[in-house]
Protein backbone atom coordinates (compact mmCIF):
# COMPACT_ATOMS: atom_id res chain seq x y z
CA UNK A 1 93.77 11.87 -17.30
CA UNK A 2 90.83 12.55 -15.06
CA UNK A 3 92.82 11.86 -11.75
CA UNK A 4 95.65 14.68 -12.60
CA UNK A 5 92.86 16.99 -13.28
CA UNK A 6 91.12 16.25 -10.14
CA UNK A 7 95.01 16.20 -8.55
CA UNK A 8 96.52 19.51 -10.62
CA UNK A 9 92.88 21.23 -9.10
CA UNK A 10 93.37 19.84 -5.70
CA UNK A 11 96.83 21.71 -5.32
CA UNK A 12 95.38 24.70 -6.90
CA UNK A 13 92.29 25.25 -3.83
CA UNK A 14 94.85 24.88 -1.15
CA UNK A 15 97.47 26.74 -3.07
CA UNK A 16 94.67 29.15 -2.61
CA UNK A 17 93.18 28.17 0.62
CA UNK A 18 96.81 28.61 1.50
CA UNK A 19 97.04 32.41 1.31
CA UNK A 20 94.10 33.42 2.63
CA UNK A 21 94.04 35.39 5.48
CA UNK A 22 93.49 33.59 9.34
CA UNK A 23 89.82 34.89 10.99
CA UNK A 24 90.28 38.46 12.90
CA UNK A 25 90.90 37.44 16.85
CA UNK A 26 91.34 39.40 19.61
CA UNK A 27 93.92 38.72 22.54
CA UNK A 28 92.46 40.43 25.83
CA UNK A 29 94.80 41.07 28.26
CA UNK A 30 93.63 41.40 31.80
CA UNK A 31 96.61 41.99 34.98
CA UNK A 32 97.65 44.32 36.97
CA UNK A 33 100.37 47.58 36.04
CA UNK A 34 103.48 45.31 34.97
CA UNK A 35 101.05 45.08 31.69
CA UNK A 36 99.13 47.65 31.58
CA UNK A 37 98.83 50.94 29.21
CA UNK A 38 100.47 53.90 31.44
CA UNK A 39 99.25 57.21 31.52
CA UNK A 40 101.49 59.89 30.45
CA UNK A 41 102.15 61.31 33.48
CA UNK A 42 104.16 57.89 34.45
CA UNK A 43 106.30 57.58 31.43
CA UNK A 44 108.91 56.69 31.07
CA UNK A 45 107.14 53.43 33.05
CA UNK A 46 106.00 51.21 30.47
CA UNK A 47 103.63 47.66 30.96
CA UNK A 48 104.86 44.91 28.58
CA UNK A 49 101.34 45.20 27.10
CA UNK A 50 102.40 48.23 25.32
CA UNK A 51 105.05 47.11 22.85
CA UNK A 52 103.16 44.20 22.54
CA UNK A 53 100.71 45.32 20.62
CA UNK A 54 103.03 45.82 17.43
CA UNK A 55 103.90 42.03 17.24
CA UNK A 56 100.83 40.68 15.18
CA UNK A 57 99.60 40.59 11.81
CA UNK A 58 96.81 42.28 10.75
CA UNK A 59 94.09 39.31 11.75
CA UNK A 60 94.94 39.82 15.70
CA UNK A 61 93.72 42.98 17.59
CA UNK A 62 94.95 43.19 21.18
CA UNK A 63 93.30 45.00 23.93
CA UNK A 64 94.73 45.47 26.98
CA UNK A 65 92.22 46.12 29.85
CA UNK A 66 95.23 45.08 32.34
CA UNK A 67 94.99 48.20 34.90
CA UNK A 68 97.44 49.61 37.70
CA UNK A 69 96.83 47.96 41.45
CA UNK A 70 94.75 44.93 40.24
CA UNK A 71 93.80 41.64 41.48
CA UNK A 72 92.14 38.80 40.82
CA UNK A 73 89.50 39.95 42.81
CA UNK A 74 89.42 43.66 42.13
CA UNK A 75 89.39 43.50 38.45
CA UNK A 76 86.42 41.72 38.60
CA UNK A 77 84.79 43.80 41.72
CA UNK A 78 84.91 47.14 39.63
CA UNK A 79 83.36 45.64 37.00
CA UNK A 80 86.66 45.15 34.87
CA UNK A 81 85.58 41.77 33.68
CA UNK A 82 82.30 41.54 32.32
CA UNK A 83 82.63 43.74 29.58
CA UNK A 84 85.21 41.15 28.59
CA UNK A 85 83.41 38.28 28.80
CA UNK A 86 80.54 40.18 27.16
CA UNK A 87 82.72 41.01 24.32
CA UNK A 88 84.48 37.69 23.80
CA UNK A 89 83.97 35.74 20.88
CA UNK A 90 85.22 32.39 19.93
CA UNK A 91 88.89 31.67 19.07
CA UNK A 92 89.91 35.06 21.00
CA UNK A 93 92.77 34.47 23.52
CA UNK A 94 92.37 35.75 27.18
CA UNK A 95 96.13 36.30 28.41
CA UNK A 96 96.01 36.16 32.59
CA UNK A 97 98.38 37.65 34.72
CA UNK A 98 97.96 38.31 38.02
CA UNK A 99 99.63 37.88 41.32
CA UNK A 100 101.60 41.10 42.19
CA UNK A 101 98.45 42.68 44.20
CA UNK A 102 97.02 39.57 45.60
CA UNK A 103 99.70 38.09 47.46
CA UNK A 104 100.55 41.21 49.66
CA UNK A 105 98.35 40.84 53.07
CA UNK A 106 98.85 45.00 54.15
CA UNK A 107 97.44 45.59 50.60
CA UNK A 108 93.37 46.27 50.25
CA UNK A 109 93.88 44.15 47.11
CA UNK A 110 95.10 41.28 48.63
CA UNK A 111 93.58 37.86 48.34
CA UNK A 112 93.64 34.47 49.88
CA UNK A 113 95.05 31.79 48.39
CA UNK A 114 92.16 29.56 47.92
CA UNK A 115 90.53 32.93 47.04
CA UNK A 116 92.81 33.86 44.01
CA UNK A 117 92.85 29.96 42.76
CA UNK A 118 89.08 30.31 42.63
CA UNK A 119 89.12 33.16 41.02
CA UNK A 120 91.69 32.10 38.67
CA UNK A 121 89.40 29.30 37.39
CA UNK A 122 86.13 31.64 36.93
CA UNK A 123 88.83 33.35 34.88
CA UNK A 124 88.85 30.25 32.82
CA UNK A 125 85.66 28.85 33.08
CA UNK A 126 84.28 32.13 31.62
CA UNK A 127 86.61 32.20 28.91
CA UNK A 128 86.13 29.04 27.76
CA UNK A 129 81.89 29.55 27.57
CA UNK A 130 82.74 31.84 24.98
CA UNK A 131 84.89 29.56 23.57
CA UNK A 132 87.67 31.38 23.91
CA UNK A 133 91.60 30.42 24.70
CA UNK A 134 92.57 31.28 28.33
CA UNK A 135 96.47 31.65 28.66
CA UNK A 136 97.97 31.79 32.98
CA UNK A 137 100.90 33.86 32.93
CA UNK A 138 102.61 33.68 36.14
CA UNK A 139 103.53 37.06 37.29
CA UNK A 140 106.91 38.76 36.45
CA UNK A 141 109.44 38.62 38.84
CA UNK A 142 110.55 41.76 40.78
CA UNK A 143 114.30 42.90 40.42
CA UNK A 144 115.62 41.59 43.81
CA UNK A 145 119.33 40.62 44.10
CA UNK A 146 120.83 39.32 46.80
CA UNK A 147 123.96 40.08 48.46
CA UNK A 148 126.02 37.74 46.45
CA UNK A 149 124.54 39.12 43.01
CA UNK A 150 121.73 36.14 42.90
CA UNK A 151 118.57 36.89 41.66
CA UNK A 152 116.04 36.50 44.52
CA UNK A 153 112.33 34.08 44.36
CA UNK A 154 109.70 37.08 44.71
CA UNK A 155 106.20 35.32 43.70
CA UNK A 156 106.86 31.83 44.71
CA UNK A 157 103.48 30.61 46.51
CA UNK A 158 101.18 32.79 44.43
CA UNK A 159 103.40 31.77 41.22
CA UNK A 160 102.92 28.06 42.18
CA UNK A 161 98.97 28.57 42.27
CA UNK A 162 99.04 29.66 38.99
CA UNK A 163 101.14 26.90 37.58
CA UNK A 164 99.06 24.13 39.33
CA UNK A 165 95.63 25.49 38.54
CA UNK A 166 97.22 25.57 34.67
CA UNK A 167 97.88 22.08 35.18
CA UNK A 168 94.35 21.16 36.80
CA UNK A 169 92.96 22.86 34.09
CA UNK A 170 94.72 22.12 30.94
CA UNK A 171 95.70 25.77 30.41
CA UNK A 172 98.62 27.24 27.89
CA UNK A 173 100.91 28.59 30.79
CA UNK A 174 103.61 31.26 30.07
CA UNK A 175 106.08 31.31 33.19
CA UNK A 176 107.31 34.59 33.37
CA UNK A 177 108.69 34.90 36.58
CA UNK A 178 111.08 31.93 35.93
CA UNK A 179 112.01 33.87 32.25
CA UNK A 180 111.85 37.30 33.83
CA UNK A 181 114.68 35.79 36.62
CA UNK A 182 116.65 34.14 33.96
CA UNK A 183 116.76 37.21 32.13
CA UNK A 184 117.83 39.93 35.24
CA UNK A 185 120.72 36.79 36.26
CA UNK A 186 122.39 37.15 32.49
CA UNK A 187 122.07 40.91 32.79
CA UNK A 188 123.19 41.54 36.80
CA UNK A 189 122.55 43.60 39.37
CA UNK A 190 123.77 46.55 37.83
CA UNK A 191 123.03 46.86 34.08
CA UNK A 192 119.56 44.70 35.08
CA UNK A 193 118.36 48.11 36.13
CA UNK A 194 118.12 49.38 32.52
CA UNK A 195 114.90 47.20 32.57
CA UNK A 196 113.17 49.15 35.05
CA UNK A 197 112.11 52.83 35.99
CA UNK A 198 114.95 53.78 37.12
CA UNK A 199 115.66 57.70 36.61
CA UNK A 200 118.30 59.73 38.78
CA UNK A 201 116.80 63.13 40.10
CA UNK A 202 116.37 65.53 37.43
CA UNK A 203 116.65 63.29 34.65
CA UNK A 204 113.05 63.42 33.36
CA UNK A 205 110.35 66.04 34.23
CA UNK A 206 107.59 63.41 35.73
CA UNK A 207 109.88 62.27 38.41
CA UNK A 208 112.55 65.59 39.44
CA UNK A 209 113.79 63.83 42.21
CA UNK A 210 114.18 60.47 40.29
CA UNK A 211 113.14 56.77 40.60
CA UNK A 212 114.29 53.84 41.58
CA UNK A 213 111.63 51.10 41.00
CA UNK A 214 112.17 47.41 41.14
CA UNK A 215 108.80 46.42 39.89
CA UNK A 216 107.65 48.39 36.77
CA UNK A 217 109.44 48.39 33.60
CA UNK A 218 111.07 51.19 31.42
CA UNK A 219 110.66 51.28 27.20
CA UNK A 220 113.31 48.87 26.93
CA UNK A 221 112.12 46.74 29.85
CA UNK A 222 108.70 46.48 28.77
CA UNK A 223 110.13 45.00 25.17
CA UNK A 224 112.03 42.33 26.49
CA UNK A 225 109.16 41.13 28.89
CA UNK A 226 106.87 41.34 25.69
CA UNK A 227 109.63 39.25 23.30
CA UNK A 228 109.70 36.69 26.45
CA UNK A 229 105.87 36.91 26.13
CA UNK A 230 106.02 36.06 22.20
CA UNK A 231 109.00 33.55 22.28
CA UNK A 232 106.38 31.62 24.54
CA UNK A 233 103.21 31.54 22.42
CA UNK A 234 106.07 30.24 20.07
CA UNK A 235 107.03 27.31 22.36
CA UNK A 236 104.00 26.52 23.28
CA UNK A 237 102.93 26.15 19.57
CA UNK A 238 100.02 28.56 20.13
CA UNK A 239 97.87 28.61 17.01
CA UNK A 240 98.64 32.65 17.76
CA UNK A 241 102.40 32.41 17.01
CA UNK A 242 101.39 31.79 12.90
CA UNK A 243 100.37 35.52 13.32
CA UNK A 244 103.49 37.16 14.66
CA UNK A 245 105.06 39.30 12.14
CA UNK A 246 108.22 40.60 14.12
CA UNK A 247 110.62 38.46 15.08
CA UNK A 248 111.78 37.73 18.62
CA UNK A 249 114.63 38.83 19.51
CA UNK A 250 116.69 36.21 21.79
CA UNK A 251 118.64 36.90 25.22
């Protein structure tokens, strides 16, 4: 008699312990203007951070600090990271996505390869002294077909550092540039360009004579990265993915 009491209250607590709600995390996410919040002005460019946001349960704030023009090393330079790391507190996620502005030479944001793996695993070290979960995200592919309607490698060295300092380091990686090129072969060439900001002249008032941009996303764009983003944390059996409330929508 006493062991199904003991029993019929044991179900009970985690019948209750069940329900309760997970503790309030943040997910900071630091990159460059594929992810970032756009200003008005640039609309109707969109950074997958943006839809993002509206994926999550009511434990999980997200705040994107990812800004336009970005690297590795700038975004620490102008002072972009401390107030993250200052901020962090245990069991947040730090999503990591970089690549687009270091691996151009003529840019002033470039950096070096050993450079940017360094500074990738700072990225991590810091993280993880706050006891915090880094995630590498490789970066997103550019749209770049080639003559024969094949989608074209655009990140491939800096997109390799990323994977093998994951590796090194035992980090959750999300490889969006191989998802991102999976997802622009299914679509095309042609309708692939719905993804991106790509406006004929005198279709919107921010850009009169129109824009064709291979790199930064429209509305609709910026959503699919994000589901790819999501459908990830899901794969990868992130403790996170027990906190998305919308589901993912397939390719």
């Amino acid at each position: 008699m006493k062991t199904r009491f003991l029993l019929a209250n044991s179900l009970i607590l985690l019948s209750f312990f069940s329900f309760l709600p997970g503790k309030k995390i943040t997910i900071w996410l630091i990159g460059d203007s594929t992810m970032s919040i756009k200003e008005t002005k640039a609309y109707p460019e969109t950074g997958w951070g943006m839809p993002f946001v509206f994926f999550w349960d009511s434990t999980v704030k997200v705040d994107n600090r990812a800004m336009n023009g970005r690297s590795t090393r700038t975004f620490m330079e102008e002072k972009r990271w401390d107030p993250v790391v200052h901020d962090l507190q245990e069991g947040d996620y730090v999503f990591i996505q970089f690549g687009h502005n270091d691996e151009v030479p003529s840019k002033k944001s470039y950096v070096p390869e050993k450079d940017f793996k360094a500074n990738l695993e700072k990225y991590i070290a810091d993280s993880r002294s706050k006891k915090a979960n880094p995630v590498l995200i490789t970066p997103v592919a550019r749209r770049k077909f080639d003559s024969t309607g094949h989608i074209q490698e655009t990140h491939a060295v800096y997109a390799q550092i990323i994977r093998d300092v994951a590796r090194e380091n035992n980090v959750p990686l999300i490889d969006l540039s191989e998802k991102s090129k999976t997802l622009y072969q299914q679509l095309g060439p042609e309708v692939s360009k719905h993804l991106f900001n790509y406006l004929v002249p005198g279709e919107h008032p921010n850009y009169p004579e129109g824009k064709q941009d291979d790199t930064h996303f429209s509305e609709l764009g910026a959503r699919k990265i994000a589901e790819i983003v999501l459908q990830e944390i899901k794969n990868l059996k992130l403790e996170l993915a027990d906190r998305i409330v919308k589901p993912v929508i397939k390719n």
